[in-house]
Protein backbone atom coordinates (compact mmCIF):
# COMPACT_ATOMS: atom_id res chain seq x y z
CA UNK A 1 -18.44 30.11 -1.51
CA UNK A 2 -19.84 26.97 -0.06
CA UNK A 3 -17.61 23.70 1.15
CA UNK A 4 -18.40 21.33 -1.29
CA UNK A 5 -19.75 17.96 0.27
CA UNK A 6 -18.53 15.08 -1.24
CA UNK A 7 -20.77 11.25 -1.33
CA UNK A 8 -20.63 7.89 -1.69
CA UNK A 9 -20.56 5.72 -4.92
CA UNK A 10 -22.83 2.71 -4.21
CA UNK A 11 -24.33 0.60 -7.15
CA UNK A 12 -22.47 3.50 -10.25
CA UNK A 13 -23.95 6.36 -8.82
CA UNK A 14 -22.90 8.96 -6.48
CA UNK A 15 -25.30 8.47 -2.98
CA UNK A 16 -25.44 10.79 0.13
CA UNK A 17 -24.69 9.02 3.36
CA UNK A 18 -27.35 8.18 5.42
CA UNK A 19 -25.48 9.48 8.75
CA UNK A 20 -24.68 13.33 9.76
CA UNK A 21 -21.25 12.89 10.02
CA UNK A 22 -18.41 14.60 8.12
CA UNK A 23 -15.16 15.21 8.39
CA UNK A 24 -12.83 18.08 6.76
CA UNK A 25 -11.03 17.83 3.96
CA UNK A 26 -7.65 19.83 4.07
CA UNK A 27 -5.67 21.05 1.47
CA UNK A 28 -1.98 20.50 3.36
CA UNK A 29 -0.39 23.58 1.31
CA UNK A 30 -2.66 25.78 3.08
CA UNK A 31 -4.02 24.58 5.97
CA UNK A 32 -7.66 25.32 4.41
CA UNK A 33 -11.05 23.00 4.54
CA UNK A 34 -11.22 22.58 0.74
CA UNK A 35 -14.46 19.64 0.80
CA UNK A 36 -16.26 17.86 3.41
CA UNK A 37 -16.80 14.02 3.13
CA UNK A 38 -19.16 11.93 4.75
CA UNK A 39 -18.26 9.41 6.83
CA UNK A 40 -19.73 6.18 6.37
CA UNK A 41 -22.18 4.33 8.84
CA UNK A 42 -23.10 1.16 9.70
CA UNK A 43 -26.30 1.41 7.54
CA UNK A 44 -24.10 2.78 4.36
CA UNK A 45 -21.57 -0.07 4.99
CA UNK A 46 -24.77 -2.71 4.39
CA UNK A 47 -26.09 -1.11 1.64
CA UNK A 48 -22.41 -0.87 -0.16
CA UNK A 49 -22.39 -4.66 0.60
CA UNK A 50 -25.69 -5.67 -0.40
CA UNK A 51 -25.36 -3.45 -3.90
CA UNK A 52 -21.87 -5.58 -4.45
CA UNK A 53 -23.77 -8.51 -3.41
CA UNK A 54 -26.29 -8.52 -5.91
CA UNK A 55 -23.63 -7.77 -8.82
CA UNK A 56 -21.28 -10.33 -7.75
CA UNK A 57 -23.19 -13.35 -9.62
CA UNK A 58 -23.50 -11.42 -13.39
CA UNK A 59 -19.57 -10.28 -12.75
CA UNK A 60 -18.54 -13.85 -11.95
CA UNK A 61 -20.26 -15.10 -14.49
CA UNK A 62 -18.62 -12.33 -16.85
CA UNK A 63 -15.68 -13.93 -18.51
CA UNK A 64 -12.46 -13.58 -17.55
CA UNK A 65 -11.72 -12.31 -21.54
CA UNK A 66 -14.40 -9.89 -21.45
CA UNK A 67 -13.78 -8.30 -18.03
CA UNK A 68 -9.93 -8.14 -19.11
CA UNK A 69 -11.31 -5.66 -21.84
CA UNK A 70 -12.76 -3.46 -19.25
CA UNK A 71 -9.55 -3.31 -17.03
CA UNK A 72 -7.82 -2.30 -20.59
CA UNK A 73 -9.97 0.32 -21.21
CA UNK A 74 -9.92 0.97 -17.73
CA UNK A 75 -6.40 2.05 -17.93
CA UNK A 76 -6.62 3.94 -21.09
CA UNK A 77 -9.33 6.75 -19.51
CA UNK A 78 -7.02 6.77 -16.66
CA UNK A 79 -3.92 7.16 -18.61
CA UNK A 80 -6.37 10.02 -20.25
CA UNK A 81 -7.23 11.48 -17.23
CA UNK A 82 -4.11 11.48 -15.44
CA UNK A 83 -2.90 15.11 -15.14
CA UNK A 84 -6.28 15.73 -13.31
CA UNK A 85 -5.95 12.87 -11.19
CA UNK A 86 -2.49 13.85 -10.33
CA UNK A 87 -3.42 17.60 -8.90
CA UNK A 88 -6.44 15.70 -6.90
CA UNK A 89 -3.19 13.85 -5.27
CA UNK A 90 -1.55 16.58 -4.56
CA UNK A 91 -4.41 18.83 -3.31
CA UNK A 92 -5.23 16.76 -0.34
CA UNK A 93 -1.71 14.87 0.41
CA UNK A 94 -0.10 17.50 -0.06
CA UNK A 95 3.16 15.95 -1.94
CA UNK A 96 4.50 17.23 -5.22
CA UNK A 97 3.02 16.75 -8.78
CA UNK A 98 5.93 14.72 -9.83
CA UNK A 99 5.74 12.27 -6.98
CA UNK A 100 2.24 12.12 -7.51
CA UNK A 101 2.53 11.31 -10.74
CA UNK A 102 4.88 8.42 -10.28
CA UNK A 103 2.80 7.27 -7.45
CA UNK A 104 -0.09 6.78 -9.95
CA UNK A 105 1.95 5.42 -12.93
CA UNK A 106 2.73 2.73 -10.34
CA UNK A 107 -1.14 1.81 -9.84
CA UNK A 108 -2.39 2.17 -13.43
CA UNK A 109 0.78 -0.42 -14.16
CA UNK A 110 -1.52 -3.36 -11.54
CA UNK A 111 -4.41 -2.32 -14.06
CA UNK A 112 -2.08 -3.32 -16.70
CA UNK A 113 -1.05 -6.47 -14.80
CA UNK A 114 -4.62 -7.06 -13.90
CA UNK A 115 -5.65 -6.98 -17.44
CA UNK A 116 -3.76 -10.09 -18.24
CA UNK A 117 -4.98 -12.01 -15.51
CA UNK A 118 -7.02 -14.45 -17.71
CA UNK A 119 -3.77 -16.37 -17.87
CA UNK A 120 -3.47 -16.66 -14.40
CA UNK A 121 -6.87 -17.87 -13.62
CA UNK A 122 -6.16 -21.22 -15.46
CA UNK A 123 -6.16 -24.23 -13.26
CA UNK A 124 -4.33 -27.19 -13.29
CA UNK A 125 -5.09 -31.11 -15.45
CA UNK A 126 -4.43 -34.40 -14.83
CA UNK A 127 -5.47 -37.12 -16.86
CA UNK A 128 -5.83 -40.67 -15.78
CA UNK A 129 -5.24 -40.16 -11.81
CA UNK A 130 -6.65 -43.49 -11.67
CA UNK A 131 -7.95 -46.22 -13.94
CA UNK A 132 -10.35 -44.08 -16.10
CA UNK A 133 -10.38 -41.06 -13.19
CA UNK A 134 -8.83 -37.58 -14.12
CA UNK A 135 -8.31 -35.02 -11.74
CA UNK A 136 -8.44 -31.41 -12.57
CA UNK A 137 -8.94 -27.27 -10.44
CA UNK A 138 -10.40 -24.55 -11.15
CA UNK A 139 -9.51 -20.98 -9.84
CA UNK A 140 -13.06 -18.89 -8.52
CA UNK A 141 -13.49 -15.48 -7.21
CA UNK A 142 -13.98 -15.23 -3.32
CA UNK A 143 -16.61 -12.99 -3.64
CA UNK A 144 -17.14 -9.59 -2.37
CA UNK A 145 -13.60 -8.31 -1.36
CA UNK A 146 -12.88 -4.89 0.47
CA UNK A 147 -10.09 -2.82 0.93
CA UNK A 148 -8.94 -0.02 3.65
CA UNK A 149 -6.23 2.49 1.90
CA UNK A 150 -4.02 4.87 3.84
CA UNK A 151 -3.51 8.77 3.69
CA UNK A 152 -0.15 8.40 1.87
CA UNK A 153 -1.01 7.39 -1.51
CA UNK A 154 -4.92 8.07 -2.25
CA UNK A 155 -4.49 6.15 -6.15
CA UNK A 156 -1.24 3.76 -5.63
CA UNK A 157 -2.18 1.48 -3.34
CA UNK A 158 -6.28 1.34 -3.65
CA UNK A 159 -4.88 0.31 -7.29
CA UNK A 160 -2.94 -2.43 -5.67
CA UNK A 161 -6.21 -4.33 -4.34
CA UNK A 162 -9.20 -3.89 -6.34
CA UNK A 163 -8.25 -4.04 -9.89
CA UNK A 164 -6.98 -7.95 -9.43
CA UNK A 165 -9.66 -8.66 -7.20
CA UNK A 166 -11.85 -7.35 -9.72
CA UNK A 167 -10.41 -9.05 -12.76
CA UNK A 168 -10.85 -12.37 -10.54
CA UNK A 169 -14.25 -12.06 -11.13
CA UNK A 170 -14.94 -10.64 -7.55
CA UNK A 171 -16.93 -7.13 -6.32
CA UNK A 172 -15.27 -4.90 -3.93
CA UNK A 173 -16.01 -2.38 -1.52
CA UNK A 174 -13.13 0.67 -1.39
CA UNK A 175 -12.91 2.39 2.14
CA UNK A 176 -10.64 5.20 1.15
CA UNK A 177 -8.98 7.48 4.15
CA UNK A 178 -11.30 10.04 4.90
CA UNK A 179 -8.09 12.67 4.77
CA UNK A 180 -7.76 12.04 0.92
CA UNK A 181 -11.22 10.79 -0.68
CA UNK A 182 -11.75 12.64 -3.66
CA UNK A 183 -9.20 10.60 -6.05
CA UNK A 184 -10.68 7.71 -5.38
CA UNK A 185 -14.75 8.74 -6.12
CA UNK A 186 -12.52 9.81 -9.08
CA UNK A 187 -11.30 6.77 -9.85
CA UNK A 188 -14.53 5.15 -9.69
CA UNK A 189 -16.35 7.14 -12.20
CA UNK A 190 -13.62 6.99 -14.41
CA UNK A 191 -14.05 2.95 -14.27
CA UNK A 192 -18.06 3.63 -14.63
CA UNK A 193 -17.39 5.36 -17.98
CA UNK A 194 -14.87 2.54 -18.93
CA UNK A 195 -17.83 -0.32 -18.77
CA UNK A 196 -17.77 -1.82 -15.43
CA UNK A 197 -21.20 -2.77 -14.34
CA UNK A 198 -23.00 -0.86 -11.08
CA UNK A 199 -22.10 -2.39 -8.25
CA UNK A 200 -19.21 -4.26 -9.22
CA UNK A 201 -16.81 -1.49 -7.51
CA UNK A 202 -17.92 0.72 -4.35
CA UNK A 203 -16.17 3.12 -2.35
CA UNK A 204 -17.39 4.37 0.86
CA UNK A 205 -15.07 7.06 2.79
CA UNK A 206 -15.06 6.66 6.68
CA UNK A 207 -13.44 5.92 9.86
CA UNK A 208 -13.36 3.50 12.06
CA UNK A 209 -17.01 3.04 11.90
CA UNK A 210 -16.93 1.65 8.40
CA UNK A 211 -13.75 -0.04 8.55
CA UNK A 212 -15.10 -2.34 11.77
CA UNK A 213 -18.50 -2.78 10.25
CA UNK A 214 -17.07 -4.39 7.01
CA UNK A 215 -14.49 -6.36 9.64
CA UNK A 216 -17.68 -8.59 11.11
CA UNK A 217 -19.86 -8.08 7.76
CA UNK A 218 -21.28 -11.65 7.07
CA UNK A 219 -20.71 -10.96 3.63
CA UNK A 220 -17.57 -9.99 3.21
CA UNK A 221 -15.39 -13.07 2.01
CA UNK A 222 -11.71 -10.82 2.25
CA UNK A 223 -10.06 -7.56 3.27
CA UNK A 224 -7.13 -5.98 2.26
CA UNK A 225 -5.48 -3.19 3.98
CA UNK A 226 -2.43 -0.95 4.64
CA UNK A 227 -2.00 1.16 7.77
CA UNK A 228 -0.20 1.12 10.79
CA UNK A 229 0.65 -1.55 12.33
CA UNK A 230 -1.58 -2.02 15.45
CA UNK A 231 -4.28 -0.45 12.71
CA UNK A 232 -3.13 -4.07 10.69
CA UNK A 233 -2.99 -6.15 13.69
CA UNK A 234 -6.55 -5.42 14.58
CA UNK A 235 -8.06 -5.75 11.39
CA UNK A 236 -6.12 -8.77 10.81
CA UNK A 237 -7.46 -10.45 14.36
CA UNK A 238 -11.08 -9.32 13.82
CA UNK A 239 -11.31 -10.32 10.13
CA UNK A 240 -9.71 -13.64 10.67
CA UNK A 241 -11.89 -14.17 13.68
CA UNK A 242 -15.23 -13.72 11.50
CA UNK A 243 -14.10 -16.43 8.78
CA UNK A 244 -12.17 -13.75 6.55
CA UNK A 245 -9.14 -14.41 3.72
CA UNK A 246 -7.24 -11.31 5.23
CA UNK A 247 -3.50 -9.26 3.97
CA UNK A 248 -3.31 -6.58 6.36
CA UNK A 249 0.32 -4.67 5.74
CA UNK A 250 1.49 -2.66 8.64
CA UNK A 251 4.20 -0.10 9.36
CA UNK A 252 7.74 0.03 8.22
CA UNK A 253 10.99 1.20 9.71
CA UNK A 254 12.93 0.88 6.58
CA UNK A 255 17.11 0.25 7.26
CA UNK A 256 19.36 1.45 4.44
CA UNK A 257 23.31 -0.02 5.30
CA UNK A 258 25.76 2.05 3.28
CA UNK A 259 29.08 0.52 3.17
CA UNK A 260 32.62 2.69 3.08
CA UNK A 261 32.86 1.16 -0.75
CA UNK A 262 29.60 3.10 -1.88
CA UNK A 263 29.77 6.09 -4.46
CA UNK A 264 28.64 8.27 -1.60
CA UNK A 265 27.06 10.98 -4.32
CA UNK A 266 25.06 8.35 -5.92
CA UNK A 267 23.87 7.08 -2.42
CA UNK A 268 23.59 10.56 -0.66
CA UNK A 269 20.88 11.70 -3.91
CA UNK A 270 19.23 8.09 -3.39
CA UNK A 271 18.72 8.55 0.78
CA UNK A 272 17.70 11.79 0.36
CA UNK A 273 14.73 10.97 -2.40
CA UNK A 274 13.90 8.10 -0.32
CA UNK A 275 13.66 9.71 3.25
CA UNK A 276 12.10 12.83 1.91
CA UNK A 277 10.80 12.12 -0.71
CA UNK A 278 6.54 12.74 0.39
CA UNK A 279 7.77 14.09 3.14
CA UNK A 280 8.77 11.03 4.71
CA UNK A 281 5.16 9.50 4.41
CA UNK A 282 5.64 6.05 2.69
CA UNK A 283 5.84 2.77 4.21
CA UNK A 284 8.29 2.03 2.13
CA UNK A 285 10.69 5.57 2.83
CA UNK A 286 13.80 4.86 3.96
CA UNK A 287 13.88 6.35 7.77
CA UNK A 288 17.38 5.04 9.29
CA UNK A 289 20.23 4.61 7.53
CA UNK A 290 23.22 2.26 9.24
CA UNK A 291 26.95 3.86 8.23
CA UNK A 292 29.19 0.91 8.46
CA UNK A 293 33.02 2.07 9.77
CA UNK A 294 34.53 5.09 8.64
CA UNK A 295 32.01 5.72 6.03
CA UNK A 296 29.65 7.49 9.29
CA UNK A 297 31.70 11.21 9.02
CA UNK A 298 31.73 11.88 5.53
CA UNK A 299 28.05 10.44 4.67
CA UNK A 300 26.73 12.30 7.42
CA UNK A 301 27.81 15.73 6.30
CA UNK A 302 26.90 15.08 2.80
CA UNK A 303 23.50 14.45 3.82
CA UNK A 304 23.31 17.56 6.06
CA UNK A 305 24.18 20.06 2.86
CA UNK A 306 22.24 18.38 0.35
CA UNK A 307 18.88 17.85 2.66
CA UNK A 308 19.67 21.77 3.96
CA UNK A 309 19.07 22.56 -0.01
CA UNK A 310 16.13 20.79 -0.36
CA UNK A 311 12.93 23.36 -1.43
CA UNK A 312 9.54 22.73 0.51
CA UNK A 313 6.50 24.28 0.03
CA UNK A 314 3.11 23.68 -2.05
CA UNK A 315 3.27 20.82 -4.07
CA UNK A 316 1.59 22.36 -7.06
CA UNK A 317 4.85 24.70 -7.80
CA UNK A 318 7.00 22.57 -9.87
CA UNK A 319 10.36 24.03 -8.62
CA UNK A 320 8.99 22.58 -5.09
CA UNK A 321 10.80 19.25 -4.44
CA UNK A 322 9.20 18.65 -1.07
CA UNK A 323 5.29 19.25 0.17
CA UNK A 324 3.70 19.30 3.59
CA UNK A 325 2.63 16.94 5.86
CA UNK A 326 -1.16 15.34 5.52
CA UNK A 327 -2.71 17.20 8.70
CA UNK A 328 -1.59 19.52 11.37
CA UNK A 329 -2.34 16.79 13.55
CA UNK A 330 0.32 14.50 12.03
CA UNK A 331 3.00 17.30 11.51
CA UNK A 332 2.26 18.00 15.68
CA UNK A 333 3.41 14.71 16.37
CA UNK A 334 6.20 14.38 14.12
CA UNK A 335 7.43 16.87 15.84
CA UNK A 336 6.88 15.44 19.21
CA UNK A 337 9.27 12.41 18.23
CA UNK A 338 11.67 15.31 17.22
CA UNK A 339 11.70 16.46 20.71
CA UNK A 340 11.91 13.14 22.05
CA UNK A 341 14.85 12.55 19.99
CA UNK A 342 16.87 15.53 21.06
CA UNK A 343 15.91 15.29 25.45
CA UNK A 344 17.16 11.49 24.42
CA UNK A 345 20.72 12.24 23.15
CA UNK A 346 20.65 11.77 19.31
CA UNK A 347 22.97 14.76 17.48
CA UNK A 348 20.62 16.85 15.96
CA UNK A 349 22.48 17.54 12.87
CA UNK A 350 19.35 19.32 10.77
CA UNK A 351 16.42 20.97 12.40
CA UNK A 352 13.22 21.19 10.57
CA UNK A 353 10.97 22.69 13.44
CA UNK A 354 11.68 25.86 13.02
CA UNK A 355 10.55 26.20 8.43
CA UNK A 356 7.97 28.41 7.63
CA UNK A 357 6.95 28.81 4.11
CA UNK A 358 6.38 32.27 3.16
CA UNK A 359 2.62 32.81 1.74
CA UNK A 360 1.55 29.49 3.60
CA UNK A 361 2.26 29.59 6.96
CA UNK A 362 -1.00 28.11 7.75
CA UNK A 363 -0.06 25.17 5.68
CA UNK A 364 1.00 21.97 7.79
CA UNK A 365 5.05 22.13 7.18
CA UNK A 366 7.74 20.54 8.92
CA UNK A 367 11.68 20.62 7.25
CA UNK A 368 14.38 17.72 6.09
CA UNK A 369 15.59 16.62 10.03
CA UNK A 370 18.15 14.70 10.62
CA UNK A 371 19.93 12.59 13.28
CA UNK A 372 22.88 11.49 13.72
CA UNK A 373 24.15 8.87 16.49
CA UNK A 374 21.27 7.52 17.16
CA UNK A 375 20.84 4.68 19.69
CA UNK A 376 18.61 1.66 19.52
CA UNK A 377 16.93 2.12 22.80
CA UNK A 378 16.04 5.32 21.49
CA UNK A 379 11.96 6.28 20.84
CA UNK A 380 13.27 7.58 17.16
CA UNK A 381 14.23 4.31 16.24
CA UNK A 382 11.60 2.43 17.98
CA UNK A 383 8.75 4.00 16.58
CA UNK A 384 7.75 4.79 12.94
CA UNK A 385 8.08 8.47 12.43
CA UNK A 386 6.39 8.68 9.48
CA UNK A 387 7.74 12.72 8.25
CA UNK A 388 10.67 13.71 6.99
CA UNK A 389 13.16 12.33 9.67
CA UNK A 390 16.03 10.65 8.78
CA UNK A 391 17.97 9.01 11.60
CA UNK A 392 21.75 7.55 11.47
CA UNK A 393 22.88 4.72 13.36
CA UNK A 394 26.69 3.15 13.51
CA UNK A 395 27.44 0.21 13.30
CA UNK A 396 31.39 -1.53 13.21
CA UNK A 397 31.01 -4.11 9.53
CA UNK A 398 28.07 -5.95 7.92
CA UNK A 399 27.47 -8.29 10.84
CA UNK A 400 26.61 -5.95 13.75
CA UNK A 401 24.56 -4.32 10.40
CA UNK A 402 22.36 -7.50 9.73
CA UNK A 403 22.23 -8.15 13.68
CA UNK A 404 20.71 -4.90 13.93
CA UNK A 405 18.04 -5.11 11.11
CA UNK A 406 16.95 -8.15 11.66
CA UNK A 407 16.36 -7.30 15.23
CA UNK A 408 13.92 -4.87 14.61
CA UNK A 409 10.28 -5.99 14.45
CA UNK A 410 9.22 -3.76 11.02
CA UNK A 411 10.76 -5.72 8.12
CA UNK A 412 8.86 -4.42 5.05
CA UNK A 413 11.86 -2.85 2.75
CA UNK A 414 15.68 -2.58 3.47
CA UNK A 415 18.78 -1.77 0.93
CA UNK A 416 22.30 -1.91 0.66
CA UNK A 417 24.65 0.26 -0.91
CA UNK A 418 28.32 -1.00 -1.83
CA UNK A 419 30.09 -2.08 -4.90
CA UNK A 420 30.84 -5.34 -3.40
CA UNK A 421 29.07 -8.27 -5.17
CA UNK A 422 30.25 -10.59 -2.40
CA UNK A 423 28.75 -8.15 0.16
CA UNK A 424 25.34 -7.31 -1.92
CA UNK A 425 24.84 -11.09 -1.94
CA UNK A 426 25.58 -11.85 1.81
CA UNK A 427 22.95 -9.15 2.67
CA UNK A 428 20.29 -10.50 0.45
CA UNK A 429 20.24 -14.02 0.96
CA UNK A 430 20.61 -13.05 5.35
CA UNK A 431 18.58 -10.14 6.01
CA UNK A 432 15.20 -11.02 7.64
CA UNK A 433 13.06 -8.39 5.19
CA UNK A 434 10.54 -8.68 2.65
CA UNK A 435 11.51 -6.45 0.12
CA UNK A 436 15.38 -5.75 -0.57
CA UNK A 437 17.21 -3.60 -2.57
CA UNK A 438 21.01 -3.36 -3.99
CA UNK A 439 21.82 0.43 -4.81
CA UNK A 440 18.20 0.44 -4.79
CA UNK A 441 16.87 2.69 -1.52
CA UNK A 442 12.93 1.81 -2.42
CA UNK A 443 12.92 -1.66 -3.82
CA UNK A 444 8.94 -1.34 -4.61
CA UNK A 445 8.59 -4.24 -6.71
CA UNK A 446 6.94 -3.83 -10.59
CA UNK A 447 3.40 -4.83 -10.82
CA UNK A 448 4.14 -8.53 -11.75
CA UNK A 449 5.87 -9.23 -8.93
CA UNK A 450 4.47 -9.16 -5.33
CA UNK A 451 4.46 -6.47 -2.88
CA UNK A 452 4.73 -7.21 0.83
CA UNK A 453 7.04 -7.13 4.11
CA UNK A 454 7.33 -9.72 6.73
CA UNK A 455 7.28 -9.73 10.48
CA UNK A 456 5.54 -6.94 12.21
CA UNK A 457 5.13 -5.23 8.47
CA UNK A 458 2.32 -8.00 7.37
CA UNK A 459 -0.05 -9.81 8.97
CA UNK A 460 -1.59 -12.49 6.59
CA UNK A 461 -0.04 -14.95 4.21
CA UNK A 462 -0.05 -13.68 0.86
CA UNK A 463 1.41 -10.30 -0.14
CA UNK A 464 -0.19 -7.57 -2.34
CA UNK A 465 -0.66 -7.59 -6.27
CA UNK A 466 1.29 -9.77 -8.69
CA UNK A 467 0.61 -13.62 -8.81
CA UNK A 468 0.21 -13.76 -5.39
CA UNK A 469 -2.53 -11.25 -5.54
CA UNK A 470 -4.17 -13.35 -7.48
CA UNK A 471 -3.84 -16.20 -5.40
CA UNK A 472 -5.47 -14.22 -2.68
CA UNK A 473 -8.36 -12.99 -5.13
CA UNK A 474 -8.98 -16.62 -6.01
CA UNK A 475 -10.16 -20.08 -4.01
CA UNK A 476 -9.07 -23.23 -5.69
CA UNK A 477 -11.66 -26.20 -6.55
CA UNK A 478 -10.35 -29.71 -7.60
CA UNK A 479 -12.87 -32.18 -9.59
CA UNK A 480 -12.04 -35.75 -9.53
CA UNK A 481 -13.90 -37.31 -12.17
CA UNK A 482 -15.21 -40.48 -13.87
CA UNK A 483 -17.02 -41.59 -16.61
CA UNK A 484 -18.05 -45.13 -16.45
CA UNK A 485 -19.21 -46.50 -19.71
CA UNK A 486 -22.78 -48.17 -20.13
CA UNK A 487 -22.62 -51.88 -18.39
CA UNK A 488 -19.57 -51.18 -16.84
CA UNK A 489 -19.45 -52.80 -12.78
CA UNK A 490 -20.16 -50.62 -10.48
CA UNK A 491 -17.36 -50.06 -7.79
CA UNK A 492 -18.70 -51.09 -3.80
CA UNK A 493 -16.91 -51.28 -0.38
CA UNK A 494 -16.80 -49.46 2.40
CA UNK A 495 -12.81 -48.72 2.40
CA UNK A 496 -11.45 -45.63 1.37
CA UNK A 497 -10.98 -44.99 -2.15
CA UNK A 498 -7.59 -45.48 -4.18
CA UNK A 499 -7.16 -44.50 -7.54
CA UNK A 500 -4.00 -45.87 -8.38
């Protein structure tokens, strides 16, 4: 049976590419070419940008109450169609069906958010300013807005840009990764059928290619991304150089402390969902974990037993509570940071090299590793591993903990576990990190709130979703205004103005 070829969907419609380029599509289970996508040119990036560009006026012009109607139903047909959507996740990530599912209950709850964005939009009033002057803003759409997605979660976070952009009244241009484009062509038609006008919402899978030719586009008023972070720091610097709003969110190395007061089962069950949980492929995974005192012996081998247990394999088999990796590529050099680890000292405690999964041993598989002793000179803790690698570090009380964490350059998520409110409190208000949690190991904040790291984790000013999505979605105007009445003197002078 033939590979099926996926498209583009420019102006409602599915539309071929007009390179020769494509790329595999892997099912991660397996190891097998499932689809080919195209991947998008230069020429498909202008026609993507001139389609959005020619529905951005009617879409502006749509109001705010009736495009809040289409995000609603919007998120009804996806709600519908979310068991499908769910196994599209899973068939080219690679993680399970339940994680998948939670990773798309988390978008459709922005389309939720986004839906009552109507109240947001309202802008400010002040009367009398001056003698007979009032003052008042307004909150407009940008324009045409376009986001780059990463591998890791194909609906989540494309579902964190465009549905607020959209709502603002703006059109947007959706560069999904090329590793994992199906969901969101899927999520596109599924937004066709729920009323959204042609053009309004594009999505044009690529690589680099696309992603630097909507960089410099002239039309192109703001990007969003997530990716690496020298991926973030260049589309950041080129965007910004070329008159762009830009949020580009970069990588993570995400510190759990655990405290000798901690319920050690509650905290072993919540490192181990966070740092294998996807196989270790979030941003927001927690990857080291910082054992302060004597808590280090008896958290260590907890961890060791219960990741030993875990069961990986295809993430279609419900009794499966960990999947693959996204390519061989990626497991290869997960693997290659294993290595490094061991010729640089760490304790091996757990080995995942060495899994094979019976019936898929062409599939892209590494096991639960994990390190103990770690050092942080050590490549392991410098770099963002990305797989399912959990590292320990030691550290003597809280201080030398915070020192440590807010040393690092990533500072997207961190979390603390203790029973101490005195010690919870300390952490929170001193640690250097965007996004912290208390007994919390992925402190992903709800859809009203904002999502976003600091430091070498973001590079921009405004963080993803919530009200400062909207923010970002939006450009404020401010009228100053009179009305003199008939006969009234006119005012003259060259001085500046003063209302008061």
């Amino acid at each position: 049976m033939a590979t099926q070829t996926l498209s583009l969907w420019i102006n409602g419609q599915h539309t071929p590419s007009s390179g020769k380029r494509l790329a595999p599509v892997f099912n991660p289970a397996t190891g097998a070419t499932v689809r080919q996508v195209p991947l998008a040119n230069q020429a498909d990036v202008d026609l993507a940008v001139a389609t959005a560009k020619a529905a951005l006026p009617g879409w502006r012009d749509t109001t705010p109450l009736r495009r809040a109607r289409i995000l609603t139903r919007y998120r009804e047909l996806m709600e519908a169609h979310q068991k499908d959507l769910v196994r599209l996740i899973s068939e080219e990530h690679g993680k399970t069906l339940l994680d998948a599912a939670g990773s798309l209950q988390r978008g459709i709850e922005v389309i939720e958010f986004a839906s009552g964005i109507p109240h947001l939009l309202k802008g400010e009033h002040a009367e009398d300013v001056g003698r007979g002057v009032d003052c008042h803003s307004i909150l407009q759409p940008v324009g045409i807005c376009a986001g780059i997605a990463p591998f890791n979660f194909p609906a989540m976070v494309p579902l964190w840009m465009f549905p607020v952009a959209i709502a603002c009244g703006n059109t947007f241009i959706l560069k999904p990764s090329e590793k994992v484009p199906s969901t969101a062509l899927r999520m596109a038609e599924i937004f066709h059928e729920a009323g959204l006008p042609a053009g309004v919402f594009n999505v044009i899978p690529g690589d680099k290619e696309a992603v630097d030719a909507l960089l410099v586009h002239p039309d192109v008023a703001a990007i969003s991304s997530v990716g690496s972070t020298p991926v973030a720091q260049h589309i950041y610097e080129t965007a910004a150089r070329h008159g762009k709003r830009v949020q580009a969110l970069g990588g993570a190395k995400n510190h759990a402390v655990v405290m000798p007061d901690a319920d050690l089962a509650f905290t072993v069950d919540s490192l181990i969902g966070a740092a294998y949980g996807s196989a270790g492929e979030r941003c927001m995974a927690i990857s080291t974990v910082v054992a302060v005192g004597e808590v280090g012996e008896r958290l260590v081998a907890a961890l060791r037993d219960k990741a030993a247990s875990l069961k990986v394999g295809p993430g279609t088999d419900d009794a499966i509570e960990m999947g693959p990796l996204v390519t061989g590529a990626h497991r290869d050099r997960v693997r290659g940071l294993i290595d490094a680890g061991v010729a640089e000292g760490a304790t091996l405690v757990l080995d995942g090299r060495g899994l094979k999964v019976k019936g898929h041993e062409n599939g892209f598989y590494l096991g639960p590793t994990l390190f103990d002793h770690v050092k942080p000179d050590m490549q392991i803790y410098r770099e963002e591993i990305f797989g399912p690698v959990l590292i320990v570090l030691r550290a003597s009380g809280l201080d030398e903990a915070i020192a440590l964490i807010n040393g690092n350059p990533f500072a997207n998520g961190t979390a603390i576990f203790t029973a101490s409110g005195a010690a919870a409190r300390r952490f929170e208000r001193d640690i250097e990190v965007g996004m912290v949690g208390v007994n919390v190991p992925i402190p992903v904040p709800m859809a009203f709130f904002s999502f976003g790291g600091w430091k070498a984790s973001l590079f921009g000013d405004l963080h993803m979703h919530g009200p400062e999505g909207v923010t970002f979605y939006t450009r404020t105007k401010v009228i100053t205004s009179r009305w003199p009445a008939s006969g009234e003197k006119k005012a003259h002078g060259l001085a500046m103005p003063t209302l008061g």
